[in-house]
C-alpha atoms as a PDB file:
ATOM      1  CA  UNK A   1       0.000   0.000   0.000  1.00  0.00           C
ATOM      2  CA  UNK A   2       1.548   3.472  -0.758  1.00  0.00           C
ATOM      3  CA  UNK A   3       0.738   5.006   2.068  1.00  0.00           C
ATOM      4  CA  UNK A   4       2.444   2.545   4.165  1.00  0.00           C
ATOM      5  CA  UNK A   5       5.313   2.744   2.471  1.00  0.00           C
ATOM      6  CA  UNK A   6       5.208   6.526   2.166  1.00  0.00           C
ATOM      7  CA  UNK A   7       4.956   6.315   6.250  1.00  0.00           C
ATOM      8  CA  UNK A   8       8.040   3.546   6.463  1.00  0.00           C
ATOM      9  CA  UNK A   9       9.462   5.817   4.411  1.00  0.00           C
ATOM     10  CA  UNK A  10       9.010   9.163   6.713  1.00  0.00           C
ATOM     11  CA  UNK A  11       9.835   6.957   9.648  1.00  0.00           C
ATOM     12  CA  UNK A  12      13.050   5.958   8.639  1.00  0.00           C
ATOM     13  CA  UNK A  13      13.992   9.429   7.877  1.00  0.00           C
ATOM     14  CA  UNK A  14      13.250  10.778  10.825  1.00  0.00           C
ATOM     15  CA  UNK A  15      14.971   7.979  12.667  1.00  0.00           C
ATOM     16  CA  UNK A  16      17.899   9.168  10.556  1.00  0.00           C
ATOM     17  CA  UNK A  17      18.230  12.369  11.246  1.00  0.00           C
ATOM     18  CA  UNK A  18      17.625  12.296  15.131  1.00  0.00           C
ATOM     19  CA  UNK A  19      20.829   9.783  15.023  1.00  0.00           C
ATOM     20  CA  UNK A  20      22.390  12.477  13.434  1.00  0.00           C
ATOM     21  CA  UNK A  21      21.516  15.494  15.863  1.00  0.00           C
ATOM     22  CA  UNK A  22      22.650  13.152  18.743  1.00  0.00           C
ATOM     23  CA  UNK A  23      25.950  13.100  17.206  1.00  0.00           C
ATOM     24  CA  UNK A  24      26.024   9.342  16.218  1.00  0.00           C
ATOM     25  CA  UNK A  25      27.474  10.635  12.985  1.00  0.00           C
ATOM     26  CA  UNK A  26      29.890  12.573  12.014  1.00  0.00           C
ATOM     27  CA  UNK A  27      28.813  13.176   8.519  1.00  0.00           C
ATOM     28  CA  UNK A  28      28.449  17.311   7.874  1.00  0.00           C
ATOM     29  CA  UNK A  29      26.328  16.708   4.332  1.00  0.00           C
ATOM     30  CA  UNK A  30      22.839  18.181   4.416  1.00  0.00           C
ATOM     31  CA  UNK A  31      19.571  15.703   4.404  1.00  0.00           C
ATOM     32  CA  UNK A  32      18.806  14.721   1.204  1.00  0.00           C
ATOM     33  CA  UNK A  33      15.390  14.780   0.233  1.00  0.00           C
ATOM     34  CA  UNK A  34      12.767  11.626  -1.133  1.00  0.00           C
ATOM     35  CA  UNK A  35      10.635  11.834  -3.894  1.00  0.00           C
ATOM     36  CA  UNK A  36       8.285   9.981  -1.287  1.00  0.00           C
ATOM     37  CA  UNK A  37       5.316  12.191   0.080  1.00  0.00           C
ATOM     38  CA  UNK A  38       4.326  12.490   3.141  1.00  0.00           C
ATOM     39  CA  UNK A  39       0.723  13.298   4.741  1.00  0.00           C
ATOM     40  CA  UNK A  40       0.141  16.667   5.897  1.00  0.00           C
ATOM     41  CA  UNK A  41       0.051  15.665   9.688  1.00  0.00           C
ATOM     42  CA  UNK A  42       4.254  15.779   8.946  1.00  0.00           C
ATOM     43  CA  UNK A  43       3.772  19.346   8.601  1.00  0.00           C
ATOM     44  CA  UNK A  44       1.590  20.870  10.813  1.00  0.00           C
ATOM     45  CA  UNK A  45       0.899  17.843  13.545  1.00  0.00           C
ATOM     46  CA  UNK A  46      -3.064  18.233  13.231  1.00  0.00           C
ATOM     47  CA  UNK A  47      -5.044  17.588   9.874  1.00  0.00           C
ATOM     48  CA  UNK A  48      -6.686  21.128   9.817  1.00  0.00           C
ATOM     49  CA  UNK A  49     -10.171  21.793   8.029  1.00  0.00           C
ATOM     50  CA  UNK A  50     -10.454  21.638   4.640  1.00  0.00           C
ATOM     51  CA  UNK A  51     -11.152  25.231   2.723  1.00  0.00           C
ATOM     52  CA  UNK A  52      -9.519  27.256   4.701  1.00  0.00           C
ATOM     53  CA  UNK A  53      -7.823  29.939   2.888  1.00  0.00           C
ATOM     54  CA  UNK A  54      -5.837  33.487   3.778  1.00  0.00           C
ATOM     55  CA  UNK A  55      -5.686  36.531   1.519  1.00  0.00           C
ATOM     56  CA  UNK A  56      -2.137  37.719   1.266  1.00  0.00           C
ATOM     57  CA  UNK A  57      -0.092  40.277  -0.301  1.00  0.00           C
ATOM     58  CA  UNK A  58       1.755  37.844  -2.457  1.00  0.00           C
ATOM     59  CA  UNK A  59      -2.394  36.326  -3.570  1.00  0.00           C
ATOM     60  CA  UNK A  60      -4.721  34.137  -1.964  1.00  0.00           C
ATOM     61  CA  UNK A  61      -3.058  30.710  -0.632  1.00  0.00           C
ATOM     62  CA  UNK A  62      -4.617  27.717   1.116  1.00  0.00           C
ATOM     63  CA  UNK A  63      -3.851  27.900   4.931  1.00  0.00           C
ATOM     64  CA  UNK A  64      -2.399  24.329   4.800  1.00  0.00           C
ATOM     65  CA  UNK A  65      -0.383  22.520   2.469  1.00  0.00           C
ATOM     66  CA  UNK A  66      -2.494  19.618   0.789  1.00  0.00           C
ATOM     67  CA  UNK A  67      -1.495  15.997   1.639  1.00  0.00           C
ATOM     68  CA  UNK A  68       1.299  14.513  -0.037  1.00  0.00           C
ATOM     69  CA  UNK A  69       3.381  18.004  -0.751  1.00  0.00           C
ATOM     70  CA  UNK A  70       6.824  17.350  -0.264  1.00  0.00           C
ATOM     71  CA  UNK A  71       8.689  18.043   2.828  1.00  0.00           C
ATOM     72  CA  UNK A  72      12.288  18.842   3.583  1.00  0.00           C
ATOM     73  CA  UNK A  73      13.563  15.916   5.940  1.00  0.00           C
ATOM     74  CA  UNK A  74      14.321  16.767   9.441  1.00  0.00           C
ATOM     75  CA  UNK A  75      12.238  20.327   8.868  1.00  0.00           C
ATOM     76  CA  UNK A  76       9.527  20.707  11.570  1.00  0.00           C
ATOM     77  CA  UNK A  77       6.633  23.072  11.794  1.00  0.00           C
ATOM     78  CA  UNK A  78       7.938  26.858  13.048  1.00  0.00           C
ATOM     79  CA  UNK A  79       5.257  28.989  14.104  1.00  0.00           C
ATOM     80  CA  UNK A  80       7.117  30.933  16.170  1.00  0.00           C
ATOM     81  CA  UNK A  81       9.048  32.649  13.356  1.00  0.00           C
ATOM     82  CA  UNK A  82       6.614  33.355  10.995  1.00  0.00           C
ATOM     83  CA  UNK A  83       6.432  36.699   9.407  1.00  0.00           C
ATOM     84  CA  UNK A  84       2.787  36.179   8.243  1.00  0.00           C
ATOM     85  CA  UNK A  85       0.250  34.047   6.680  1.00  0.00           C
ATOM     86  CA  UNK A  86       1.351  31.088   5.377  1.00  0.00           C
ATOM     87  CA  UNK A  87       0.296  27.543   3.992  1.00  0.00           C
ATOM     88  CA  UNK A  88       3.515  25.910   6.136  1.00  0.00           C
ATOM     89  CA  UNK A  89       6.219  27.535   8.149  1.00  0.00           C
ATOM     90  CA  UNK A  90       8.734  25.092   8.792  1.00  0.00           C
ATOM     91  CA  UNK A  91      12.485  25.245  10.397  1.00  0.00           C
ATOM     92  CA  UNK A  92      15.123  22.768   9.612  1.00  0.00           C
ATOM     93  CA  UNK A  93      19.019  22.912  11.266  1.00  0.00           C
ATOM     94  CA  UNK A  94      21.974  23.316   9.657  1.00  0.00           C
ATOM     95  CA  UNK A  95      21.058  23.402   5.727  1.00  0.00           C
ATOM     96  CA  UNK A  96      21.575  25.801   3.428  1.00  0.00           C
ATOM     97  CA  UNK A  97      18.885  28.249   1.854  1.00  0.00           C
ATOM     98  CA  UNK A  98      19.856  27.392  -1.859  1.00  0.00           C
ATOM     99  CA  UNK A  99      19.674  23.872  -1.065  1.00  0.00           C
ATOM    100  CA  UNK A 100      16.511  23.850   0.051  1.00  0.00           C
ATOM    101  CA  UNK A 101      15.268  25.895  -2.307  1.00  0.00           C
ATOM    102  CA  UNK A 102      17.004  24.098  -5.305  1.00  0.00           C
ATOM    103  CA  UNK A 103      15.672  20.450  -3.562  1.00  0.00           C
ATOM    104  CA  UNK A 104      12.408  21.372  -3.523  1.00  0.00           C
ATOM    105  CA  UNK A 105      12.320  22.946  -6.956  1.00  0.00           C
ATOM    106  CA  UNK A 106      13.550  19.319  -8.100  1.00  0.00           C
ATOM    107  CA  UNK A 107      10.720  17.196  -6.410  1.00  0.00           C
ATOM    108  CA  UNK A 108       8.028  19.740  -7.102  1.00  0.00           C
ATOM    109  CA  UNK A 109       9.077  19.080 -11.063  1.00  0.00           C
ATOM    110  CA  UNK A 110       8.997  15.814 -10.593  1.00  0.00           C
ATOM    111  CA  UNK A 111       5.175  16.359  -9.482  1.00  0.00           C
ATOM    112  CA  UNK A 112       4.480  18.200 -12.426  1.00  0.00           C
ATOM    113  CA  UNK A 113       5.291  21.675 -11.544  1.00  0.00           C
ATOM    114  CA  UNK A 114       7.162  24.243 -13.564  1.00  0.00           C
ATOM    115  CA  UNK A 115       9.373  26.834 -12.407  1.00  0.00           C
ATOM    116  CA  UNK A 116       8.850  30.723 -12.939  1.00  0.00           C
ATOM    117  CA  UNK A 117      12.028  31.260 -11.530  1.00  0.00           C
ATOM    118  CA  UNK A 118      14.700  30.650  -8.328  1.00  0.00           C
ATOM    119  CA  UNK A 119      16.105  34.316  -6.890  1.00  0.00           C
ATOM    120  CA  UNK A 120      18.826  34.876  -4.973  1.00  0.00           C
ATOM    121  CA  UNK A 121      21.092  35.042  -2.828  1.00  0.00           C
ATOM    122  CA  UNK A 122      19.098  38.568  -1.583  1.00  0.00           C
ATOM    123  CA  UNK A 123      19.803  40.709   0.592  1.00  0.00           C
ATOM    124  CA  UNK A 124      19.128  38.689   3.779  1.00  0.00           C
ATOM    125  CA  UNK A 125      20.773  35.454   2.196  1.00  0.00           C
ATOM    126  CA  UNK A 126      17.161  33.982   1.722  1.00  0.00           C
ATOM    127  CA  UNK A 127      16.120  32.161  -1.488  1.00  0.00           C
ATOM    128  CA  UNK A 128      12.720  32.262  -3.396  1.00  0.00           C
ATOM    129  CA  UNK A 129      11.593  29.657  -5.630  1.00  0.00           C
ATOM    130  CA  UNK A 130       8.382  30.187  -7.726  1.00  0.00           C
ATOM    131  CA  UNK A 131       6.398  27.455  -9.735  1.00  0.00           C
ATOM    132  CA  UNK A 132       3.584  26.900 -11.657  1.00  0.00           C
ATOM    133  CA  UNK A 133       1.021  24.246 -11.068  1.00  0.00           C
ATOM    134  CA  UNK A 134      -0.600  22.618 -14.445  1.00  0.00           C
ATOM    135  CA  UNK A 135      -4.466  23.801 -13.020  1.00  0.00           C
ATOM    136  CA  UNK A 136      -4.960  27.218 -14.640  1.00  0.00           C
ATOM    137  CA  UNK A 137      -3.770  30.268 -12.030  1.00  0.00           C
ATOM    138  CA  UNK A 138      -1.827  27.875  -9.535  1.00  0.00           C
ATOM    139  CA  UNK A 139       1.117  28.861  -8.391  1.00  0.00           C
ATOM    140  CA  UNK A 140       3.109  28.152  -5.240  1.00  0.00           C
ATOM    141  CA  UNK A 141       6.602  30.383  -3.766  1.00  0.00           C
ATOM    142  CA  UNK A 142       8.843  28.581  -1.376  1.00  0.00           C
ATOM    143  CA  UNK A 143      11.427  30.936   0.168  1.00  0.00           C
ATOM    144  CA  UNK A 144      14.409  29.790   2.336  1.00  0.00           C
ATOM    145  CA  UNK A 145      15.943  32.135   4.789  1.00  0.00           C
ATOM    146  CA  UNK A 146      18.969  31.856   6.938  1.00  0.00           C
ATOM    147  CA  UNK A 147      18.048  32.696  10.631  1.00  0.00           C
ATOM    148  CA  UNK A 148      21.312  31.907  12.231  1.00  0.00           C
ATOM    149  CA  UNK A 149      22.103  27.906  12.199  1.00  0.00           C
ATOM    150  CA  UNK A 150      18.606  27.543  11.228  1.00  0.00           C
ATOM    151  CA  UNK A 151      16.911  27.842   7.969  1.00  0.00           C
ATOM    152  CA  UNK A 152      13.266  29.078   7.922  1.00  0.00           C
ATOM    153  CA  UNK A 153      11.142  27.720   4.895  1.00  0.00           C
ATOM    154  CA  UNK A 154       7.658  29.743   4.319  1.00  0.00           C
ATOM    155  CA  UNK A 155       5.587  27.831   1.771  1.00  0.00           C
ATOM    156  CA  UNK A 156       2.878  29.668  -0.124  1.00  0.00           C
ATOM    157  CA  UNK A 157       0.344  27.700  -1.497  1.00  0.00           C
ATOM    158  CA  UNK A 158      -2.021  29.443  -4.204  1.00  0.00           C
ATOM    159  CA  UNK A 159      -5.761  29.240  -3.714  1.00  0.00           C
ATOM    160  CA  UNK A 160      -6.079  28.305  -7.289  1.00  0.00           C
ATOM    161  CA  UNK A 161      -4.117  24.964  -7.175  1.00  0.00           C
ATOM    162  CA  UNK A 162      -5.450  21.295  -6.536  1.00  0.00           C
ATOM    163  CA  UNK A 163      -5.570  20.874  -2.356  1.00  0.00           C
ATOM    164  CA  UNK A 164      -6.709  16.905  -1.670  1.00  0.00           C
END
């Protein structure tokens, strides 16, 4: 079943990358990304209600990400530094902005998306990847900010694209 295996597959990771932040390894390369999906309870902990959607500067966006976006292993949800609305902010240690940005712009390809464009590095160090979805108006902007030895990741997800 996919799902299960999509799960083994999230487990695994995670057991992975705790090793790693107890110091079991002494590798320094970032986490490296699956094609596998995971549900949206990776994200935000809680499967929130479905329609729920913000107006933003940037365009309207679903509040939550829909189930089976990618996610960034060993990035967990970040509430405390968001800067605003936002379909997932999520905070991962010790990985670089263009990485992230780059990784996701490879798996969300793989899904079917095209890219507008990748900016960067700006002023701040951050990077922002847009894409297109194939549903007519969707579009989605991942940006990727340095915050010390963290890296913040602020996912916008447009109100326009699929959310299952």
């Amino acid at each position: 079943m996919p799902s299960n295996r999509a799960a083994l597959a999230v487990s695994l990771i995670a057991v992975v990358v705790l090793l790693a932040a107890c110091g079991t390894s002494t590798s320094s390369a970032a986490p490296t990304p699956t094609a596998a999906r995971s549900p949206l309870p990776s994200l935000t902990g809680t499967v929130p209600p479905a329609g729920g959607q913000t107006d933003t500067e940037w365009g309207p966006i679903w509040d939550t990400l829909p189930g089976g976006f990618p996610s960034y292993p060993g990035s967990t949800p970040a509430e405390e530094t968001a800067t605003g609305p936002a379909s997932a902010n999520l905070v991962v240690e010790g990985v670089d902005a263009k990485a992230i940005a780059t990784r996701f712009q490879g798996l969300l390809q793989g899904a079917g998306y095209s890219t507008v464009g990748l900016s960067g590095p700006l002023e701040d160090g951050s990077y922002v990847l847009d894409m297109t979805g194939s549903a007519a108006g969707c579009r989605l902007q991942i940006s990727a900010t340095p915050t010390g030895g963290l890296t913040t990741i602020t996912i916008l997800y447009g109100a326009a694209c699929p959310h299952t």
